[in-house]
C-alpha atoms as a PDB file:
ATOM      1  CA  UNK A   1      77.262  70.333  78.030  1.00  0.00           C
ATOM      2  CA  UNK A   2      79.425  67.573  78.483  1.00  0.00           C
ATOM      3  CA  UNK A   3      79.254  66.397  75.066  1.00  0.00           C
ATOM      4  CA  UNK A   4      80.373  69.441  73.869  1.00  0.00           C
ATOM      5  CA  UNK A   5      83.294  69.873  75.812  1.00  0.00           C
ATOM      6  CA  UNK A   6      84.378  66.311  73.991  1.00  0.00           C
ATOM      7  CA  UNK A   7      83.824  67.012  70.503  1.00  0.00           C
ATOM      8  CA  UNK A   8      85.973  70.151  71.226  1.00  0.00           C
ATOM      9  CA  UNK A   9      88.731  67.800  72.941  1.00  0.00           C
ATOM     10  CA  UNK A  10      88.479  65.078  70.098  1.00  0.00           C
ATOM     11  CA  UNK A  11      88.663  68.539  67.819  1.00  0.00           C
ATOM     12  CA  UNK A  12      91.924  69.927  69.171  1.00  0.00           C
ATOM     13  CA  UNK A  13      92.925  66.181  69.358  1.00  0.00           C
ATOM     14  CA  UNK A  14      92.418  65.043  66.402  1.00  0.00           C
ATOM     15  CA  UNK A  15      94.113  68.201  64.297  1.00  0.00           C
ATOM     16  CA  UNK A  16      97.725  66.876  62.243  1.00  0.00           C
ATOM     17  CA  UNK A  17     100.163  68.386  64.142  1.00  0.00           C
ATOM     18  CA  UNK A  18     101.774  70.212  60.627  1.00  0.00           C
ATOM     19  CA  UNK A  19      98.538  72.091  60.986  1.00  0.00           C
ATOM     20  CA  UNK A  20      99.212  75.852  60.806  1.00  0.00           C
ATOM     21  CA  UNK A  21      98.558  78.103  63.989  1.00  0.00           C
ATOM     22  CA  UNK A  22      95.745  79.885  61.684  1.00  0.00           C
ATOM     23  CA  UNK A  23      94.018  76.939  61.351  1.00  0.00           C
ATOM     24  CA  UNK A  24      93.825  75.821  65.242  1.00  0.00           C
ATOM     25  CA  UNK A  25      92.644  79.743  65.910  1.00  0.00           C
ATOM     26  CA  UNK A  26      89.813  79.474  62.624  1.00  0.00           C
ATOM     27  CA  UNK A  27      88.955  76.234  64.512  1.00  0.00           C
ATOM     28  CA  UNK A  28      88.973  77.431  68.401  1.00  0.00           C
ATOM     29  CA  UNK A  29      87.744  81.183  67.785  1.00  0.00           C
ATOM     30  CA  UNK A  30      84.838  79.965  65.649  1.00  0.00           C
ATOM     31  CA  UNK A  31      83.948  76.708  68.139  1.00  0.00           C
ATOM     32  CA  UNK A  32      83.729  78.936  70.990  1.00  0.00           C
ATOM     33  CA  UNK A  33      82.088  82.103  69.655  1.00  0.00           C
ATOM     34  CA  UNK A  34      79.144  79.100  68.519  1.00  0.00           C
ATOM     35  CA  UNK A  35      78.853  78.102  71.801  1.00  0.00           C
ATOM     36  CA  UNK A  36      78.580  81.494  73.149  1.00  0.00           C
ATOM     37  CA  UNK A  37      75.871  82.129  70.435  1.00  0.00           C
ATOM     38  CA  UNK A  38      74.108  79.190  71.295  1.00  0.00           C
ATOM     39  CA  UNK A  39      73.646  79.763  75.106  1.00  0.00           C
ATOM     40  CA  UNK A  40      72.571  83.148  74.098  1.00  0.00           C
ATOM     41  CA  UNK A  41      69.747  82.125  71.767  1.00  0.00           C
ATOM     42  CA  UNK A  42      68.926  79.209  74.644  1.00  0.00           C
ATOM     43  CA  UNK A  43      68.666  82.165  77.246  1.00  0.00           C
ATOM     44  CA  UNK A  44      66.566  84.335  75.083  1.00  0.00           C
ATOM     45  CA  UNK A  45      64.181  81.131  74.010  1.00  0.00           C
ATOM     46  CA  UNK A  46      63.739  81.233  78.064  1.00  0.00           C
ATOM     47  CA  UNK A  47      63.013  84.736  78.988  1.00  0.00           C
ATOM     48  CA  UNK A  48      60.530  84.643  75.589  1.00  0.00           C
ATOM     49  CA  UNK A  49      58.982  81.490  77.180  1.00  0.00           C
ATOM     50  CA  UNK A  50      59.097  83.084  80.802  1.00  0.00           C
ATOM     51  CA  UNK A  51      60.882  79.836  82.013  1.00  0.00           C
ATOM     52  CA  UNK A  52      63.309  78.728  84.280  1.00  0.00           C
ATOM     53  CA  UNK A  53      63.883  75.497  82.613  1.00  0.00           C
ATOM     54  CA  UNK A  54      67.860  75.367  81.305  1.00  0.00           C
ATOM     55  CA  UNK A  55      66.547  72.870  78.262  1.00  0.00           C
ATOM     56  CA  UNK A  56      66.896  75.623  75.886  1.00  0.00           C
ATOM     57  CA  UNK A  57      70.467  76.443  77.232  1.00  0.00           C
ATOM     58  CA  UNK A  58      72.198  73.204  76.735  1.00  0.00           C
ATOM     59  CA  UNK A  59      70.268  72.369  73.452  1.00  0.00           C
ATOM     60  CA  UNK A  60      72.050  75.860  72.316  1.00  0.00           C
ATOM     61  CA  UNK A  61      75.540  75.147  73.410  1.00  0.00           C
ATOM     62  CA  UNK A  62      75.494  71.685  72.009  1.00  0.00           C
ATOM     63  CA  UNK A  63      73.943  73.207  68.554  1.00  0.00           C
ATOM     64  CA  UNK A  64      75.942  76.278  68.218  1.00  0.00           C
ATOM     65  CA  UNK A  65      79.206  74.347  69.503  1.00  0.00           C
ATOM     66  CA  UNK A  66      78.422  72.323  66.017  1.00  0.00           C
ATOM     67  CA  UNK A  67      77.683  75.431  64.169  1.00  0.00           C
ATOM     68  CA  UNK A  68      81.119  76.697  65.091  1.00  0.00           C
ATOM     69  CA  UNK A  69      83.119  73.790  63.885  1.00  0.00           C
ATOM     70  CA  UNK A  70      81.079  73.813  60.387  1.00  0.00           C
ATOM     71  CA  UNK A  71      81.931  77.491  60.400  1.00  0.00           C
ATOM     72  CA  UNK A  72      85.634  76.955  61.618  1.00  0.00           C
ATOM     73  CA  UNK A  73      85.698  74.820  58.595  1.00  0.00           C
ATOM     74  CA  UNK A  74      84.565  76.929  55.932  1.00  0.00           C
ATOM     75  CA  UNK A  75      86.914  79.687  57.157  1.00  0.00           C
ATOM     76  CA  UNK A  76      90.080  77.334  56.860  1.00  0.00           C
ATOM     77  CA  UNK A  77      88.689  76.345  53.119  1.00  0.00           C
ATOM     78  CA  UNK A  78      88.414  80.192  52.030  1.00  0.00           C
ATOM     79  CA  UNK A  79      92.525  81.043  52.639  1.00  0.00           C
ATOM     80  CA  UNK A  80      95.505  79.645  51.931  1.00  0.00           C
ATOM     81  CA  UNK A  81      98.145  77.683  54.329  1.00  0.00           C
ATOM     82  CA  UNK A  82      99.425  80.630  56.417  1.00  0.00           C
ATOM     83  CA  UNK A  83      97.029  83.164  55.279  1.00  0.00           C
ATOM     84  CA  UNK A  84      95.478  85.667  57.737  1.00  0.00           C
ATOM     85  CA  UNK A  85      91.998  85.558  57.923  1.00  0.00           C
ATOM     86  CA  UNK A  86      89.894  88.399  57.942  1.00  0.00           C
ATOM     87  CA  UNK A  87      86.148  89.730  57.630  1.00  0.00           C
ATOM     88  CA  UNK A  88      84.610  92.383  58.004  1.00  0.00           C
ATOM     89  CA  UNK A  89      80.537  93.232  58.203  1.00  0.00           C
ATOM     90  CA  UNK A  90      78.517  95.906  58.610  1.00  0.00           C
ATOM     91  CA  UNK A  91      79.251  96.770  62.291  1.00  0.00           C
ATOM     92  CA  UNK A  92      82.022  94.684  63.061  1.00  0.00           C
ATOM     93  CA  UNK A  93      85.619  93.430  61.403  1.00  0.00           C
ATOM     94  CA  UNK A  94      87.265  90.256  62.997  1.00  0.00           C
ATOM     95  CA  UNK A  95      89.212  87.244  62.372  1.00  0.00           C
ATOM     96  CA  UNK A  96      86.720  84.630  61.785  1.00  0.00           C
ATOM     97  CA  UNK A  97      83.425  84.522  61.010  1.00  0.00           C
ATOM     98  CA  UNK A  98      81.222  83.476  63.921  1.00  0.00           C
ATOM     99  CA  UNK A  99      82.290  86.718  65.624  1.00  0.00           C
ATOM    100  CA  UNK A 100      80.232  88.807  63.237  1.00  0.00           C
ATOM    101  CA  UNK A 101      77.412  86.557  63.867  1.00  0.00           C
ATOM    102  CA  UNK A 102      78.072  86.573  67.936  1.00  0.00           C
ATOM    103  CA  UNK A 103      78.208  90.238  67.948  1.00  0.00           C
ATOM    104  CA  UNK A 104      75.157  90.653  65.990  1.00  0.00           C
ATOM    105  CA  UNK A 105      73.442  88.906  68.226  1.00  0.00           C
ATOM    106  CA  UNK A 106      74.574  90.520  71.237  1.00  0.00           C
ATOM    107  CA  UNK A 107      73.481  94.365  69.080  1.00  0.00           C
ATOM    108  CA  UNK A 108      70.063  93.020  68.137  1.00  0.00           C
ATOM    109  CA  UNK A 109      69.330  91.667  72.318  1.00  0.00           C
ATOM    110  CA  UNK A 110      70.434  95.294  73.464  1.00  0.00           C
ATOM    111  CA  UNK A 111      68.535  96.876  70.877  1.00  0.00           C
ATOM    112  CA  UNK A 112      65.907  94.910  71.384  1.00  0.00           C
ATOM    113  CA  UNK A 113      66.028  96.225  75.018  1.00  0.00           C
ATOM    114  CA  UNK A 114      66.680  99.706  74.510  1.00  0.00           C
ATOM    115  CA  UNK A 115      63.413  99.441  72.008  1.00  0.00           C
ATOM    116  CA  UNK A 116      60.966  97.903  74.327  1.00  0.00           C
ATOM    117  CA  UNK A 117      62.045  99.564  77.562  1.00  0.00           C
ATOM    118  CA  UNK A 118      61.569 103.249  75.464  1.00  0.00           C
ATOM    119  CA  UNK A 119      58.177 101.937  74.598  1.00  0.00           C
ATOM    120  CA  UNK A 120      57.305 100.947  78.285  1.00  0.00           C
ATOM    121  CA  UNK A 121      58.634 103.794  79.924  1.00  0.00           C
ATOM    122  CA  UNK A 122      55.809 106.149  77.140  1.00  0.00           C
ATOM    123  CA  UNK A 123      52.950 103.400  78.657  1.00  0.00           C
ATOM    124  CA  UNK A 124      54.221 103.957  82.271  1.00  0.00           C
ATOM    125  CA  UNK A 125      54.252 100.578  82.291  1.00  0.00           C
ATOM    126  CA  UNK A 126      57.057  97.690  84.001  1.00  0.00           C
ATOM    127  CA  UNK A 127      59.918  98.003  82.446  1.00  0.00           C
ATOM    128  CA  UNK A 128      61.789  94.195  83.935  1.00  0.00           C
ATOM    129  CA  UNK A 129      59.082  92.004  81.247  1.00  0.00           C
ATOM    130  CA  UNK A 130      60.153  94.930  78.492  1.00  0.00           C
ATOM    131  CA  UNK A 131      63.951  94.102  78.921  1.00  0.00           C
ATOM    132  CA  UNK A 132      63.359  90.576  79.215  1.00  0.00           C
ATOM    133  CA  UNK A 133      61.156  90.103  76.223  1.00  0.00           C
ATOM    134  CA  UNK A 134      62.529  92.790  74.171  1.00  0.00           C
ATOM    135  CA  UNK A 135      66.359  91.703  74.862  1.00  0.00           C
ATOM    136  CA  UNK A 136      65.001  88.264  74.306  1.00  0.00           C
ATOM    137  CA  UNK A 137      63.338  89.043  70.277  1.00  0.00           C
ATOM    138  CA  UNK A 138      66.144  91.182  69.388  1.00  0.00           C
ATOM    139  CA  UNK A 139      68.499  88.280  70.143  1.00  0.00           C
ATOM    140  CA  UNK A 140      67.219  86.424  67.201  1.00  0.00           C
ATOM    141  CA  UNK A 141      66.729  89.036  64.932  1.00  0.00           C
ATOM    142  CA  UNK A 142      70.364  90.280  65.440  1.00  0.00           C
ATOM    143  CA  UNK A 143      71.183  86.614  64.679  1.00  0.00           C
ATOM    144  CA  UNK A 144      69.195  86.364  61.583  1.00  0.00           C
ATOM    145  CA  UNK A 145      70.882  89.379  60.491  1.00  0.00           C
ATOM    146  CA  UNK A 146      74.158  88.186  61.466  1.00  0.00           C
ATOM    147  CA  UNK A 147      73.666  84.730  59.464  1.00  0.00           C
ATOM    148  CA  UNK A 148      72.704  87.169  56.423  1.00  0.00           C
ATOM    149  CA  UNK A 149      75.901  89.864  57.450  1.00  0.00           C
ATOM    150  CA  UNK A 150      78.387  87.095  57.858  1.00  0.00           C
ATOM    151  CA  UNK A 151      77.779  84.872  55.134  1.00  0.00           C
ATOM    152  CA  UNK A 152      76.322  87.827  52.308  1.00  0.00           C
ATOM    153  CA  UNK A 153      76.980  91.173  53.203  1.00  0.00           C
ATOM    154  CA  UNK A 154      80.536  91.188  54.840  1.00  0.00           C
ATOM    155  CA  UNK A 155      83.469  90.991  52.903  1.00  0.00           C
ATOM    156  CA  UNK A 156      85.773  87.865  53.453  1.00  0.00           C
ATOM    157  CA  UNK A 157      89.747  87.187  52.282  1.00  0.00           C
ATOM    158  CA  UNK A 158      88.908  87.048  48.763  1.00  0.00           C
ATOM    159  CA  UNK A 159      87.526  90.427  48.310  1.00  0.00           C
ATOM    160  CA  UNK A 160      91.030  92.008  49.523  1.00  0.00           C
ATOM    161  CA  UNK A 161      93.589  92.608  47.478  1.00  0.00           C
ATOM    162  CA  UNK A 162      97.416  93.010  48.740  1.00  0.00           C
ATOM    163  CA  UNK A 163      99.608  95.833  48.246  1.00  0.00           C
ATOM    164  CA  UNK A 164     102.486  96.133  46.269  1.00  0.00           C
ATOM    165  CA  UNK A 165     104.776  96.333  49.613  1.00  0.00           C
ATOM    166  CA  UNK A 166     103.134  93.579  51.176  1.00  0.00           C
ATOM    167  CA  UNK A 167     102.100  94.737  54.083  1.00  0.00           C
ATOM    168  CA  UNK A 168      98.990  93.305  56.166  1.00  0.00           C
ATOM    169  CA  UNK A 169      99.020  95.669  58.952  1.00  0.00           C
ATOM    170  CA  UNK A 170      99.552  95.310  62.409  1.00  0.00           C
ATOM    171  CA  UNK A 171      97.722  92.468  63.029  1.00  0.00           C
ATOM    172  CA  UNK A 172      97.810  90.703  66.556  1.00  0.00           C
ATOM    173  CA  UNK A 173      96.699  87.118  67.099  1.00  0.00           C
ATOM    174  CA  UNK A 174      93.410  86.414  69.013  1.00  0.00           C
ATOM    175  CA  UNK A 175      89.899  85.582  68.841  1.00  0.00           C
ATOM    176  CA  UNK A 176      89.601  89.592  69.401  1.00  0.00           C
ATOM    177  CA  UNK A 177      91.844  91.866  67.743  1.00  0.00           C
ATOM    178  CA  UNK A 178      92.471  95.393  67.402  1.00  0.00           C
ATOM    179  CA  UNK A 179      94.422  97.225  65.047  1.00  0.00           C
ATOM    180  CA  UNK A 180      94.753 101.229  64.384  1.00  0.00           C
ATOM    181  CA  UNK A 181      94.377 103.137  61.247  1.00  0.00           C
ATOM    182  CA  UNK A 182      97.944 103.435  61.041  1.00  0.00           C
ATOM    183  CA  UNK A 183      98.880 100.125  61.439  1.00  0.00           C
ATOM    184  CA  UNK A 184     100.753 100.845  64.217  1.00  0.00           C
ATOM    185  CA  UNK A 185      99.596  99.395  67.371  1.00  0.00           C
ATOM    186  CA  UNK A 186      97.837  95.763  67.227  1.00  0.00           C
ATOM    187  CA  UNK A 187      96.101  94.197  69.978  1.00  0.00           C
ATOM    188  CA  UNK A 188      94.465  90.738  70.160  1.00  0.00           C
ATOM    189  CA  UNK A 189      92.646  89.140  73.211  1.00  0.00           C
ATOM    190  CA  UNK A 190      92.256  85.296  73.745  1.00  0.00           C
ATOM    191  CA  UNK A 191      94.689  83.787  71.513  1.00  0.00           C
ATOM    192  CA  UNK A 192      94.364  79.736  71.708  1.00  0.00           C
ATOM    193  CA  UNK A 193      97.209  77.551  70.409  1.00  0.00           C
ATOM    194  CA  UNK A 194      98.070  73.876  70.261  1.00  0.00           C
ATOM    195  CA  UNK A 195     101.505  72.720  71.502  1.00  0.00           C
ATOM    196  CA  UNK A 196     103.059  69.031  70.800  1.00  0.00           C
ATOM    197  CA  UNK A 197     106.429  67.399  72.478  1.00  0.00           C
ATOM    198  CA  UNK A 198     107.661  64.398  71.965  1.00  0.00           C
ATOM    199  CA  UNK A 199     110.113  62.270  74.387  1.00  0.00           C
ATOM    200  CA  UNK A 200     112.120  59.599  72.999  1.00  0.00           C
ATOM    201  CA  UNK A 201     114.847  57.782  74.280  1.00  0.00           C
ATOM    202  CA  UNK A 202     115.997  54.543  74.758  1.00  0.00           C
ATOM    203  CA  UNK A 203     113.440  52.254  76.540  1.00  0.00           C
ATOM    204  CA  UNK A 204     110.339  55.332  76.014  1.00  0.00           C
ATOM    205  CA  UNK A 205     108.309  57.054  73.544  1.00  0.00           C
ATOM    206  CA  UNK A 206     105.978  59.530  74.398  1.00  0.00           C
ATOM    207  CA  UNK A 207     104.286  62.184  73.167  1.00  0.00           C
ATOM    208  CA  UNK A 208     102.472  65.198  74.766  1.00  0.00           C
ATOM    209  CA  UNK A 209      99.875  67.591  73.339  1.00  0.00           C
ATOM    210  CA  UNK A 210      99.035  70.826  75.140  1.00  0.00           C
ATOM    211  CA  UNK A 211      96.545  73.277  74.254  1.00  0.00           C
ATOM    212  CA  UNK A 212      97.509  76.926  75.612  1.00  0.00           C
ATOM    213  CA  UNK A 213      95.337  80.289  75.753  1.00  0.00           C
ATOM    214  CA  UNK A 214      96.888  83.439  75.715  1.00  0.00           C
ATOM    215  CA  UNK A 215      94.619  86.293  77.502  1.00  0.00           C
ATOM    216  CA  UNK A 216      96.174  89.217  75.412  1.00  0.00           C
ATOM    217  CA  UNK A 217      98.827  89.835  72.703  1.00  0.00           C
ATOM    218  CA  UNK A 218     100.298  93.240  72.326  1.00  0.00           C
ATOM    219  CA  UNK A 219     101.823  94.287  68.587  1.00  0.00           C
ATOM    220  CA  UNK A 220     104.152  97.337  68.040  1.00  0.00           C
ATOM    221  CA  UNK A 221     105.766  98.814  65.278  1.00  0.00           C
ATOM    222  CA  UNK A 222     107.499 101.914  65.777  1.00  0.00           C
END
């Protein structure tokens, strides 16, 4: 745990500070949706194991904090300085790719659970080890298919074209967003950014760097 919380300092860190703002949120939104995915595969390695040893946990938020970063990567090679990026797969659209993967995973653990706890409840049988292990073998099927959605099925920036007027939509920053079918109303949750200020005077230099999260971002157009 700890040593992923420092390769996501040295991360932030370490970015040139005439980085664009889309490349700090390809970075962030993918290093933390890895993490999340990892944890959840290290939770569902438990419950398929029947253990209450964390091992499995921190191996998968070490592993899918990695994951992220390679995947923040490849998003910030696949558009252009400035460029929005966005994907969208089979169930889900969203700003970077590790979300389609994350939220795979999350669809394949419920239906997972939905599918074991129907079959239990026709055995009149326990239904807690049905959730547990069904939830648990759904989780990596839905990230199988995620890997296999994200990177094959889903279509990334290169397979849009822009209109002739130029316009994107309604697009709201975050690691979440939201936007309606008439471009109207765009709403984005957890939107990290990376601040720098610099002090310089007479007798001092210094130099600060700040990273900020914004909970929720609201766009309008009337």
């Amino acid at each position: 745990m700890k040593a992923s919380a420092i390769i996501c300092c040295l991360l932030f860190l370490t970015i040139p500070q005439e980085a664009s703002s889309q490349t700090i949120k390809l970075l962030a939104g993918n290093t933390l949706n890895g993490a999340v995915t990892g944890v959840s595969l290290g939770g569902a390695v438990m419950g398929l194991q029947n253990s209450d040893d964390f091992a499995p946990a921190r191996v998968g938020v070490g592993a899918g904090t990695l994951f992220g970063i390679g995947v923040g990567f490849y998003d910030v090679s696949q558009v252009a300085k400035g460029e929005q990026f966005y994907i969208s797969g089979t169930f889900n659209d969203g700003t970077n790719t590790s979300i389609i993967v994350l939220l795979d995973t999350f669809y394949g653990a419920a239906a997972g659970a939905i599918v074991a706890s129907s079959i239990t409840l026709i055995a009149n049988k326990p239904i807690v080890d049905a959730l547990q292990y069904g939830s648990s073998a759904g989780a990596w099927v839905g990230f199988g298919f995620g890997l296999v959605d994200a990177f094959a099925l889903s279509k990334g920036p290169g397979d849009y074209t822009v209109s002739a007027t130029g316009n994107s939509g309604n697009q709201a920053d975050g690691l979440l967003s939201y936007s309606n079918k008439s471009n109207n109303l765009g709403i984005g949750l957890v939107n990290p950014s990376l601040t720098s200020v610099t002090n310089l005077n007479q007798t001092d230099f210094s130099k600060r760097t700040a990273f900020n999260l914004e909970l929720v971002n609201l766009s309008l157009n009337f």
